[in-house]
C-alpha atoms as a PDB file:
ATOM      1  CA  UNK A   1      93.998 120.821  36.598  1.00  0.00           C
ATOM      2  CA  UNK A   2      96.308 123.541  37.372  1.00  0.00           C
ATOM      3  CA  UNK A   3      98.196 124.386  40.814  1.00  0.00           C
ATOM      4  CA  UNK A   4      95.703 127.102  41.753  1.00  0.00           C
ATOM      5  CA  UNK A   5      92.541 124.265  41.190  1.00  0.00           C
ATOM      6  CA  UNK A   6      94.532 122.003  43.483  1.00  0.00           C
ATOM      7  CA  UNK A   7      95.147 124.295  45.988  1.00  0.00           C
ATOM      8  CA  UNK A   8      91.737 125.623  46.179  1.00  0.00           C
ATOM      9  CA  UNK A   9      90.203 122.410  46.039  1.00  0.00           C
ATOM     10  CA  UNK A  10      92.628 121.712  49.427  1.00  0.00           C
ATOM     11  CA  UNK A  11      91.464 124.525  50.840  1.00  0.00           C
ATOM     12  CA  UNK A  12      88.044 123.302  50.438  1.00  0.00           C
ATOM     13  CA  UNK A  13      88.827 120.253  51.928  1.00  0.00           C
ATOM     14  CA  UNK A  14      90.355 121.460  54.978  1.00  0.00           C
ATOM     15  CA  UNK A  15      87.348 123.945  56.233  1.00  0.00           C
ATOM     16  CA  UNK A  16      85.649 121.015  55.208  1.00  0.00           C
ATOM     17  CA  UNK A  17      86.860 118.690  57.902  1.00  0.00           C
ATOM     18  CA  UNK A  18      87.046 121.351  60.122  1.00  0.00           C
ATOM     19  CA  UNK A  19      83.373 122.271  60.375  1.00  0.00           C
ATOM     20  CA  UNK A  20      82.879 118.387  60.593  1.00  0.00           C
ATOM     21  CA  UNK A  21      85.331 118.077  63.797  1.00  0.00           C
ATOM     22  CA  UNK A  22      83.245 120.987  65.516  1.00  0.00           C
ATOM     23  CA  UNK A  23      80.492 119.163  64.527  1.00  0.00           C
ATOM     24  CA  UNK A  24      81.167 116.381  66.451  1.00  0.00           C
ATOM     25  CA  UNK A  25      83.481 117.836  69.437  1.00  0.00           C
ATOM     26  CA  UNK A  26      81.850 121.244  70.062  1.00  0.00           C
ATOM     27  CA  UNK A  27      81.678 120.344  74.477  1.00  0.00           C
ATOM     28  CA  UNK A  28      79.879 124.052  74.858  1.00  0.00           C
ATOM     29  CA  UNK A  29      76.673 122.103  73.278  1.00  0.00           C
ATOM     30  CA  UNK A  30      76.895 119.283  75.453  1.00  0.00           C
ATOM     31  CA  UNK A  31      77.043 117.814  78.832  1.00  0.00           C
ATOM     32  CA  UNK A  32      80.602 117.008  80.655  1.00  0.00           C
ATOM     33  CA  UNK A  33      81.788 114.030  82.082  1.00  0.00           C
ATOM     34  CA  UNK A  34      84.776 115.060  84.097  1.00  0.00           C
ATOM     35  CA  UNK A  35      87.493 113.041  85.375  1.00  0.00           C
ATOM     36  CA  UNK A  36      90.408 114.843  87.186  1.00  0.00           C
ATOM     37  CA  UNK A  37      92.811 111.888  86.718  1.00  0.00           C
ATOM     38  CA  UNK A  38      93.833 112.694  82.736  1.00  0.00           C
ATOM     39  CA  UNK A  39      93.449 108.457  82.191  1.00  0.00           C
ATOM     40  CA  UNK A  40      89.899 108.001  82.754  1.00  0.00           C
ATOM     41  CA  UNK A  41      87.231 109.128  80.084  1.00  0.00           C
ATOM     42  CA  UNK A  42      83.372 108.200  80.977  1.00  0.00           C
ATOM     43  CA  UNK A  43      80.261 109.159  79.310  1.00  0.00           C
ATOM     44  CA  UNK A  44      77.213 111.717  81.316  1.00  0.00           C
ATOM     45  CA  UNK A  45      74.513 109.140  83.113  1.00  0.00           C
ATOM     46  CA  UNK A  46      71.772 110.082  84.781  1.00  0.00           C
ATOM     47  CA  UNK A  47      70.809 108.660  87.835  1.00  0.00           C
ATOM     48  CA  UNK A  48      68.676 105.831  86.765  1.00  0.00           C
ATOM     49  CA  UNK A  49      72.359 104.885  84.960  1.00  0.00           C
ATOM     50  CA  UNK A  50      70.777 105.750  81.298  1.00  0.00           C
ATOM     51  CA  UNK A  51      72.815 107.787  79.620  1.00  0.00           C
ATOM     52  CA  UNK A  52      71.631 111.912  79.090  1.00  0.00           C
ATOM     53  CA  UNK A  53      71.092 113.453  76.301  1.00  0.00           C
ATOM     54  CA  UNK A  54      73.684 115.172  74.539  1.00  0.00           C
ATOM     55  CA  UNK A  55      76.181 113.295  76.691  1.00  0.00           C
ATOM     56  CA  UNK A  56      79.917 113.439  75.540  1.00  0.00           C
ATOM     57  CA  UNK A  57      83.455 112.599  76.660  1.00  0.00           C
ATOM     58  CA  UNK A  58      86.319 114.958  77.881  1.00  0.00           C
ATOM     59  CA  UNK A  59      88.823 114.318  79.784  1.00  0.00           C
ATOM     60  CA  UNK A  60      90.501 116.966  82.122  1.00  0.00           C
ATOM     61  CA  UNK A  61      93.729 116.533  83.501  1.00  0.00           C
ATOM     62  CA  UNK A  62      94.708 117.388  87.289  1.00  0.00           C
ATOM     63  CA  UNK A  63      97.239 120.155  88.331  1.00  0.00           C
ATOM     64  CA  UNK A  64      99.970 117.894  88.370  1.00  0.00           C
ATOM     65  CA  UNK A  65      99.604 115.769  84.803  1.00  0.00           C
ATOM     66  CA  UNK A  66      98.111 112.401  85.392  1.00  0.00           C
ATOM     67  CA  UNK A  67      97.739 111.466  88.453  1.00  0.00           C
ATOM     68  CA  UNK A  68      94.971 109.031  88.979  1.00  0.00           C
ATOM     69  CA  UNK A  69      95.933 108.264  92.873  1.00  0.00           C
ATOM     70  CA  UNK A  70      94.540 111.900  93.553  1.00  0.00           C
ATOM     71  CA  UNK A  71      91.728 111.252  90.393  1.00  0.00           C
ATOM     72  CA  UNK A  72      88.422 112.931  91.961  1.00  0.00           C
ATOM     73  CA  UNK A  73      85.547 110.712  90.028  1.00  0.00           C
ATOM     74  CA  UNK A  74      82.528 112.803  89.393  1.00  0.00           C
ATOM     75  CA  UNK A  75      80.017 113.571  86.323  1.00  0.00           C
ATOM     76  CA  UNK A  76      79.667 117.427  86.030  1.00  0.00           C
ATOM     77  CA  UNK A  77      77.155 119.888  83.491  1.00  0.00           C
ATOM     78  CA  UNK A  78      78.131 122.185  82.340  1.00  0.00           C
ATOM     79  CA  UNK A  79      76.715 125.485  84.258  1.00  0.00           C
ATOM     80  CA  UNK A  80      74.003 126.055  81.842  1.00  0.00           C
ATOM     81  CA  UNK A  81      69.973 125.966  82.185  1.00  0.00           C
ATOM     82  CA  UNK A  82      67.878 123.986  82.010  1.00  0.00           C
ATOM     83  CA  UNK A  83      70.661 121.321  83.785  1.00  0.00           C
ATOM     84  CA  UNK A  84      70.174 118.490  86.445  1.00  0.00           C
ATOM     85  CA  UNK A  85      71.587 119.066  90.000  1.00  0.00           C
ATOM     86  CA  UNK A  86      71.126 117.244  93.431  1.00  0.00           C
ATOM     87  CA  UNK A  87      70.935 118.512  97.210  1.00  0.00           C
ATOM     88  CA  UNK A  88      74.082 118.293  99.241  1.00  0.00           C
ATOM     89  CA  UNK A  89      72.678 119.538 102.477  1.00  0.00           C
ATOM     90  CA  UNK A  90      72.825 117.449 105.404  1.00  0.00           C
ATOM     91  CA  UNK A  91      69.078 118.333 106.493  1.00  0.00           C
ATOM     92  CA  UNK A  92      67.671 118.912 103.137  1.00  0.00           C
ATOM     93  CA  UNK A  93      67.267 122.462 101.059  1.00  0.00           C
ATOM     94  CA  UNK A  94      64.572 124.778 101.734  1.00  0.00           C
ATOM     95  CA  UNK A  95      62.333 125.861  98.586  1.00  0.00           C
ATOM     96  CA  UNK A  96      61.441 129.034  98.882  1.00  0.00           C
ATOM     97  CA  UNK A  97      58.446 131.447  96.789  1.00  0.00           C
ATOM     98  CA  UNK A  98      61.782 133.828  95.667  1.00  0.00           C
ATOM     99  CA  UNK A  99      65.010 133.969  95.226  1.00  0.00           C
ATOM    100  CA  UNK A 100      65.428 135.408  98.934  1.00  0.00           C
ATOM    101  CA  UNK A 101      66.226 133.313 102.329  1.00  0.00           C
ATOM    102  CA  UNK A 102      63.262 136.020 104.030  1.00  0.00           C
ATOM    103  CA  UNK A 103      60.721 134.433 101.328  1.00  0.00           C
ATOM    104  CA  UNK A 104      58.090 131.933 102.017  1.00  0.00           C
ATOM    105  CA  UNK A 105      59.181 128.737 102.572  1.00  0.00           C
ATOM    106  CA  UNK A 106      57.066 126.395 100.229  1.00  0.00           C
ATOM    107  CA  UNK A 107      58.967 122.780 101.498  1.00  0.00           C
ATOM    108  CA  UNK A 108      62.270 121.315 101.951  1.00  0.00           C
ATOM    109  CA  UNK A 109      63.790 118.821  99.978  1.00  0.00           C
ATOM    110  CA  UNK A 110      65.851 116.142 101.459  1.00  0.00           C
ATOM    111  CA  UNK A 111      69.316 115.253 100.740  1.00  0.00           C
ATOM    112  CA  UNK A 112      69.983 113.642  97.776  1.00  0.00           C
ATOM    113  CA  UNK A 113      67.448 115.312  95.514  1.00  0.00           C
ATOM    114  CA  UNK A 114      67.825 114.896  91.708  1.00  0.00           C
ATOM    115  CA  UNK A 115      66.348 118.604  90.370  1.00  0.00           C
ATOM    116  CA  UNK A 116      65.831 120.148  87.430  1.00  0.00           C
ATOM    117  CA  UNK A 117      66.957 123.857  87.324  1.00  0.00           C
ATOM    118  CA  UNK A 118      64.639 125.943  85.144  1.00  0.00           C
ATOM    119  CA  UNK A 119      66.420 129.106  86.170  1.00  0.00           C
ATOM    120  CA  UNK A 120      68.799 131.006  87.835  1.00  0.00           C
ATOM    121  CA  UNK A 121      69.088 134.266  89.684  1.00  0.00           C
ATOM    122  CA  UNK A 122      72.586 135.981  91.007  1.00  0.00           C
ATOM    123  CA  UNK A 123      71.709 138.455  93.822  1.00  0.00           C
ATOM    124  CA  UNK A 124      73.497 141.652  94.948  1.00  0.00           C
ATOM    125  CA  UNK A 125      74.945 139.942  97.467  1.00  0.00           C
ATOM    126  CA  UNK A 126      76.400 137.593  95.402  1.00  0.00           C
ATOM    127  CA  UNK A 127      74.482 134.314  96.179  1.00  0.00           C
ATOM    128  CA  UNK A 128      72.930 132.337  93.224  1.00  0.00           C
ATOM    129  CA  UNK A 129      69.329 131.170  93.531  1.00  0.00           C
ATOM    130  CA  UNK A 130      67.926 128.740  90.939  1.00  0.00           C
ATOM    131  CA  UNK A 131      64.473 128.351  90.000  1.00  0.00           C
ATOM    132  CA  UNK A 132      62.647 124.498  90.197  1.00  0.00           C
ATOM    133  CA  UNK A 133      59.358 123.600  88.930  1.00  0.00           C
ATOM    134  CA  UNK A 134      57.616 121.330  92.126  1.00  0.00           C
ATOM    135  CA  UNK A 135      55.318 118.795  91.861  1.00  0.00           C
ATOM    136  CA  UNK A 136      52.607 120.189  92.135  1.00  0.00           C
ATOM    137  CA  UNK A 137      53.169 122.941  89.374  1.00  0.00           C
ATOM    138  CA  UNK A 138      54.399 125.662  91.770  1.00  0.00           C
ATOM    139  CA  UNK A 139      57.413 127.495  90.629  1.00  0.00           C
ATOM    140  CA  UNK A 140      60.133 127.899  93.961  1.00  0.00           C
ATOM    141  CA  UNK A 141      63.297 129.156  94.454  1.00  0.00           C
ATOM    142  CA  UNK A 142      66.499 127.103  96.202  1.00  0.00           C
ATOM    143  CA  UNK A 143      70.141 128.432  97.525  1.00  0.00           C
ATOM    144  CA  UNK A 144      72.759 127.243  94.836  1.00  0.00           C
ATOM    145  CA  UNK A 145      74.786 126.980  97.855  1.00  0.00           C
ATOM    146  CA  UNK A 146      73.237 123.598  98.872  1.00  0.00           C
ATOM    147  CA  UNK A 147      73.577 121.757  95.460  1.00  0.00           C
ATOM    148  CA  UNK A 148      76.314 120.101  93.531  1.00  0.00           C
ATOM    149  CA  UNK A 149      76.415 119.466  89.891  1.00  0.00           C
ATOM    150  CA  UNK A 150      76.748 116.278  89.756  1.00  0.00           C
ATOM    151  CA  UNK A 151      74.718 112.919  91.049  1.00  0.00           C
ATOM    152  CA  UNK A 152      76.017 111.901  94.999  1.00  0.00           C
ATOM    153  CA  UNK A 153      74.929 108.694  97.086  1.00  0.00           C
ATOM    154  CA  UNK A 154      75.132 108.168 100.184  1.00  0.00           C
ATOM    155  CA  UNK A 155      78.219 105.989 101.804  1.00  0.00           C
ATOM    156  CA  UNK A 156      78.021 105.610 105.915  1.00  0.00           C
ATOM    157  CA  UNK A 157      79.923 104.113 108.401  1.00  0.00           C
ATOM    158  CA  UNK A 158      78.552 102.639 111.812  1.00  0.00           C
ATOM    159  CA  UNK A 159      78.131 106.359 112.813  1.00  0.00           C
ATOM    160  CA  UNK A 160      79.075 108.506 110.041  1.00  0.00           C
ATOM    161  CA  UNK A 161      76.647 109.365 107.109  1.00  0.00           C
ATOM    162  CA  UNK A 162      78.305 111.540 104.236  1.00  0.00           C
ATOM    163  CA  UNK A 163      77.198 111.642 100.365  1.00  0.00           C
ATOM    164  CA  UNK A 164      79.811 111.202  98.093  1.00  0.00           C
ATOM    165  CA  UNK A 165      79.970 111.119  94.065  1.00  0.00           C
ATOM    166  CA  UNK A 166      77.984 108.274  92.942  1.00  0.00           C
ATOM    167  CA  UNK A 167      80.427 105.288  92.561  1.00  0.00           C
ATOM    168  CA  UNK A 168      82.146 105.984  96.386  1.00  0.00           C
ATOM    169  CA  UNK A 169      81.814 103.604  99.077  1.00  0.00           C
ATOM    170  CA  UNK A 170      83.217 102.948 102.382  1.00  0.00           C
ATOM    171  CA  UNK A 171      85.276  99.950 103.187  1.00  0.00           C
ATOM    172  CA  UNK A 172      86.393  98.864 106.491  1.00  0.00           C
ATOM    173  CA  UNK A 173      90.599  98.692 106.941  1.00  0.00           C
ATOM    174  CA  UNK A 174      90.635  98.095 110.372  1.00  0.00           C
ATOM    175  CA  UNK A 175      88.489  98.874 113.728  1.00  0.00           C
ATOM    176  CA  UNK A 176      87.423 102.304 113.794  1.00  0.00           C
ATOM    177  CA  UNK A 177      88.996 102.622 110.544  1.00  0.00           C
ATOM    178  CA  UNK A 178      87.436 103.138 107.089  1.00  0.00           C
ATOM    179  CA  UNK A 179      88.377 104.437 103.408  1.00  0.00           C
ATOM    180  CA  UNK A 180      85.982 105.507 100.546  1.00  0.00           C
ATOM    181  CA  UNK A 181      87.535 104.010  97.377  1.00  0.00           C
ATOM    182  CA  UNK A 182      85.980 104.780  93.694  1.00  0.00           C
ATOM    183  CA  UNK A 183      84.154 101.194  92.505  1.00  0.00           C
ATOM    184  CA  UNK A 184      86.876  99.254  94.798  1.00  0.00           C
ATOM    185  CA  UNK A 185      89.693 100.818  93.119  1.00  0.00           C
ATOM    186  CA  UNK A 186      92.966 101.640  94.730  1.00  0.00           C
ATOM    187  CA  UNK A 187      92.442 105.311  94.757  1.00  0.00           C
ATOM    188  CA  UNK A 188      91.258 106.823  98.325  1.00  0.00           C
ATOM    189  CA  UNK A 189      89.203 110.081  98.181  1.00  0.00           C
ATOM    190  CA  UNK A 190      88.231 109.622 102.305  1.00  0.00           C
ATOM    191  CA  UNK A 191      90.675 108.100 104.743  1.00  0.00           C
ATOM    192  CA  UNK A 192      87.754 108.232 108.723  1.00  0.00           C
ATOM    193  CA  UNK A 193      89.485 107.285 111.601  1.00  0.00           C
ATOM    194  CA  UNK A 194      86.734 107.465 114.616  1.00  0.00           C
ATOM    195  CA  UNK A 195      86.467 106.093 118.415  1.00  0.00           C
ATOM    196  CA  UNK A 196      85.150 107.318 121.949  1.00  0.00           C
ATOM    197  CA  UNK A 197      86.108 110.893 122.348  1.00  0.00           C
ATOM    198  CA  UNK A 198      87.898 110.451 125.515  1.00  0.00           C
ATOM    199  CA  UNK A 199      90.318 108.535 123.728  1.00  0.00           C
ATOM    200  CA  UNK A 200      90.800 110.829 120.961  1.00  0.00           C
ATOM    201  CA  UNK A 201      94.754 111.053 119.898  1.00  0.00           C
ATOM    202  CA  UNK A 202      96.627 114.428 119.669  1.00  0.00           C
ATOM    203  CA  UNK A 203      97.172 114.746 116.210  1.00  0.00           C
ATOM    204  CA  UNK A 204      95.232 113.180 113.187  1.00  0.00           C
ATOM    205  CA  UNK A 205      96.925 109.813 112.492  1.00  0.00           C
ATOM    206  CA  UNK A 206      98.474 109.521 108.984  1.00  0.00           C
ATOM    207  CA  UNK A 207      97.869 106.428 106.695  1.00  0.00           C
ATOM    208  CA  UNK A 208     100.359 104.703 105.729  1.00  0.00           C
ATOM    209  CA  UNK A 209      99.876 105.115 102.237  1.00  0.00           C
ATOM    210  CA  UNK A 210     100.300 108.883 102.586  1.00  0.00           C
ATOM    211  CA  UNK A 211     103.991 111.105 103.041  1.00  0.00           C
ATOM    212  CA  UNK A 212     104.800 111.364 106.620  1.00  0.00           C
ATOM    213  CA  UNK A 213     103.639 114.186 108.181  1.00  0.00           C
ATOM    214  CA  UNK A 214     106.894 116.446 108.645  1.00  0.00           C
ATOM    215  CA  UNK A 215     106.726 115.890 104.934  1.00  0.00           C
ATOM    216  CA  UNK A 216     103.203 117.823 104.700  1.00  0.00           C
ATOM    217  CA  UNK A 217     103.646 122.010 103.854  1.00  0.00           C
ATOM    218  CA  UNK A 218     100.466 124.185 105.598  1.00  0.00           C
ATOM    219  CA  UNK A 219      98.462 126.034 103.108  1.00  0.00           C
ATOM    220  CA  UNK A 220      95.232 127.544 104.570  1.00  0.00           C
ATOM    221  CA  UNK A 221      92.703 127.025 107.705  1.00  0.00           C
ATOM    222  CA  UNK A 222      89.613 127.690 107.543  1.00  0.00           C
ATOM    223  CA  UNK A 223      86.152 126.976 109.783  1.00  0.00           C
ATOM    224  CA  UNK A 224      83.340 124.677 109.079  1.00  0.00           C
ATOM    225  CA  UNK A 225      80.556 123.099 109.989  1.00  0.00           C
ATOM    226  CA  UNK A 226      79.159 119.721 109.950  1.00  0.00           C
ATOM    227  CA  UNK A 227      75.476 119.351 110.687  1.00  0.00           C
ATOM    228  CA  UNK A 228      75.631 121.528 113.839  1.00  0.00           C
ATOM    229  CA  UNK A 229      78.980 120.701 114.840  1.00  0.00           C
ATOM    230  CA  UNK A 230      81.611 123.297 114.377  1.00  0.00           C
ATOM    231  CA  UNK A 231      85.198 122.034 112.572  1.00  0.00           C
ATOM    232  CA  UNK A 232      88.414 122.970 111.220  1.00  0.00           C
ATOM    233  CA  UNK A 233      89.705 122.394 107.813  1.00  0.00           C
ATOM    234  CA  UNK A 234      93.229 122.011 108.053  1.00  0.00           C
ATOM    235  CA  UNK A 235      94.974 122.025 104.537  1.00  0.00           C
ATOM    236  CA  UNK A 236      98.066 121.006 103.460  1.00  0.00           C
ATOM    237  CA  UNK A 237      99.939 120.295 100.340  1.00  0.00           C
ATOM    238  CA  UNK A 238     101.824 116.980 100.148  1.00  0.00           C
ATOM    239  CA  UNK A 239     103.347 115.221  97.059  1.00  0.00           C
ATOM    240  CA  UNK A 240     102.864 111.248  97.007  1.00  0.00           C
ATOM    241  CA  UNK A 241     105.916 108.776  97.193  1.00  0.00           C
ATOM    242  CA  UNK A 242     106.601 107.184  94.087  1.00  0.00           C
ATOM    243  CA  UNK A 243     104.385 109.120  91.254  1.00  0.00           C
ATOM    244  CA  UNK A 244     105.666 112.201  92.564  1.00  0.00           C
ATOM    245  CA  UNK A 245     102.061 113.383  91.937  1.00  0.00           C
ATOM    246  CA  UNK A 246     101.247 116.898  93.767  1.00  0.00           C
ATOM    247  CA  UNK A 247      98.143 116.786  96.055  1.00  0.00           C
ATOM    248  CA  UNK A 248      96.274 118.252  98.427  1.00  0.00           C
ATOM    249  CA  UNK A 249      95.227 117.018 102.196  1.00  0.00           C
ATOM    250  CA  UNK A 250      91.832 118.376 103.848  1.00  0.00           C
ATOM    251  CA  UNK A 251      92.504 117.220 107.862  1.00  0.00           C
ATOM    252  CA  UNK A 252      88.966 117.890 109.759  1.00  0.00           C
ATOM    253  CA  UNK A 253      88.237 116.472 113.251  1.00  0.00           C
ATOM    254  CA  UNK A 254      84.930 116.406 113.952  1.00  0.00           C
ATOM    255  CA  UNK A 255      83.900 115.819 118.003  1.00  0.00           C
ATOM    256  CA  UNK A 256      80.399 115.253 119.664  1.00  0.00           C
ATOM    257  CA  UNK A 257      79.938 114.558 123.249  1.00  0.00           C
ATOM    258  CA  UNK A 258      80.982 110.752 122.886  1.00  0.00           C
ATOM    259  CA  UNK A 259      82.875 110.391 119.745  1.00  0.00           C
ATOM    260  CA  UNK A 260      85.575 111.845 117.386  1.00  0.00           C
ATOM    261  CA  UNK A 261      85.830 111.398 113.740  1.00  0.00           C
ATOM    262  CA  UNK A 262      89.007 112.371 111.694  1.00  0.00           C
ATOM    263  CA  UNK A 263      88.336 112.982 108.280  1.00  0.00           C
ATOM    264  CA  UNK A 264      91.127 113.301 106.112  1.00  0.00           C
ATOM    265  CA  UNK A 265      90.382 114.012 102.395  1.00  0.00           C
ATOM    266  CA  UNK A 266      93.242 113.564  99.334  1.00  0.00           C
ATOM    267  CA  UNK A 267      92.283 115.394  96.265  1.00  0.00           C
ATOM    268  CA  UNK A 268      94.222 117.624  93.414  1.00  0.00           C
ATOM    269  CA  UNK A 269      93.883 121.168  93.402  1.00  0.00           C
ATOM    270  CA  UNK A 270      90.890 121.854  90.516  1.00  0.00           C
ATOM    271  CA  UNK A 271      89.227 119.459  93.209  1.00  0.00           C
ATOM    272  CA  UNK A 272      89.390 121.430  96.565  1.00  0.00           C
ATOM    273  CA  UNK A 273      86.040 122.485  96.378  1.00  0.00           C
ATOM    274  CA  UNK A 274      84.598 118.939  96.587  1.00  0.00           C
ATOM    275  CA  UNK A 275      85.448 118.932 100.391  1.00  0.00           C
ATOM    276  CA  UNK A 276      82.731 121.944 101.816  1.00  0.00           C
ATOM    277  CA  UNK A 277      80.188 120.254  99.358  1.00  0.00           C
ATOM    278  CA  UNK A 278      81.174 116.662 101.034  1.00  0.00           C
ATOM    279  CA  UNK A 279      81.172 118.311 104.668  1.00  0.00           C
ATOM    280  CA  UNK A 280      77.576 120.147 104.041  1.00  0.00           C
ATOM    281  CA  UNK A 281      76.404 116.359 103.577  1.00  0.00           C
ATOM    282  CA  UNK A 282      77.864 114.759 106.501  1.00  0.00           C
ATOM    283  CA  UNK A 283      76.042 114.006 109.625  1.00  0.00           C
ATOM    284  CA  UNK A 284      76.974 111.596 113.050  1.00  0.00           C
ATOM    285  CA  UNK A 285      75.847 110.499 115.861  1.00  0.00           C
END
């Protein structure tokens, strides 16, 4: 065989296994499961914990390299229809007849909602309605605003109700104190400090496992609401002792007639978003 068979035989080859490695890792063809942490690699599940079809592994790592103490644990789609989504909103999405907040309402779907989206409408003014098939057979139209992309549950505290990523729950640290780790790991996504109002401190109390706050640089303010209740996201970027990892800190206070609640939220950049979705859910007493 002369040099110019081998070498076209090894060109062969190497289209060969390329078209096989697209084969198997093309991720526009597939559903995403999305870790932020860069170490952590899970496949797509649907709710009922079987896994979806199409499912594959990528992992995407945060702003700062891997950092899994500000790793934000969620399974995401890929923004394609049809896809799976569930309801965020504290009181539950209305379904409307079209894509239009003025349209018939048909009924309202309560919070925590697995849907199907069978389509999906961008208006002028820039908000995105998606099209669900109810069941019974009607076609309706619901705010994109209101749902997330990937499954939620709900974690509470004695007075606090908030749905976070599936795998979250609250644990108690001390009185009036709790923190929403992922499965019981060490990572914290939701430090809640709450008590009587009247006795609410000045200033947000740090955790201990967080830089001090003279440490802490400003970054935005913006409004929000919870349920009814208006609030203000404080944020602030900090970088954690030890790993050096960059973060970011959402500080909300949240007050009713008898109680406060102090949320404080650590997450990595690509992960911001997570905290309107995560207010939009919350509700207290």
């Amino acid at each position: 065989m002369t040099k110019l068979e081998l070498a076209a035989w090894g060109l062969v080859l190497v289209l060969l296994g390329a078209e096989i490695g697209l084969a198997v890792f093309r991720p526009w063809d597939h559903h995403i499961a999305l870790s932020l942490s860069g170490s952590h690699t899970s496949s797509l599940v649907s709710a009922n914990g079987s896994p979806s079809p199409g499912a594959t592994r990528l992992v995407t790592p945060s702003a700062g390299g891997v950092c899994p103490d500000v790793v934000v644990h969620k399974l995401e789609q890929l923004d394609t229809i049809p896809r799976s989504a569930w309801v965020h909103a504290s009181d539950g999405v209305n379904v409307r007849a079209a894509p239009s907040s003025s349209a018939t309402r048909l009924t309202t779907l309560a919070t925590g909602t697995q849907l199907n989206l069978q389509g999906k409408q961008t208006n002028p003014d820039g908000s995105t309605w998606y099209r669900i098939r109810l069941s019974d057979g009607r076609d309706g139209w619901l705010s994109g605003r209101y749902t997330t992309n990937y499954p939620i549950s709900l974690a509470s505290t004695d007075s606090l109700k908030i749905w976070l990523p599936v795998g979250y729950q609250f644990q108690s640290v001390a009185p009036g104190k709790m923190e929403a780790h992922y499965k019981n790991r060490p990572m914290t996504l939701l430090y809640v400090e709450s008590g009587a109002s009247d006795k609410a401190p000045t200033e947000t109390t740090v955790p201990a496992s967080l830089p001090p706050r003279s440490a802490w640089t400003a970054r935005s303010t913006e409004q929000a609401l919870v349920g009814d209740l208006s609030a203000t996201d404080h944020v602030f970027g900090i970088r954690l002792a030890g790993s050096g990892c960059a973060a970011l800190v959402h500080e909300v206070r949240i007050t009713t007639a008898t109680r406060y609640y102090d949320l404080i939220f650590l997450l990595d950049e690509p992960s911001s978003s997570v905290v309107a979705q995560l207010l939009d859910s919350a509700t207290v007493q």
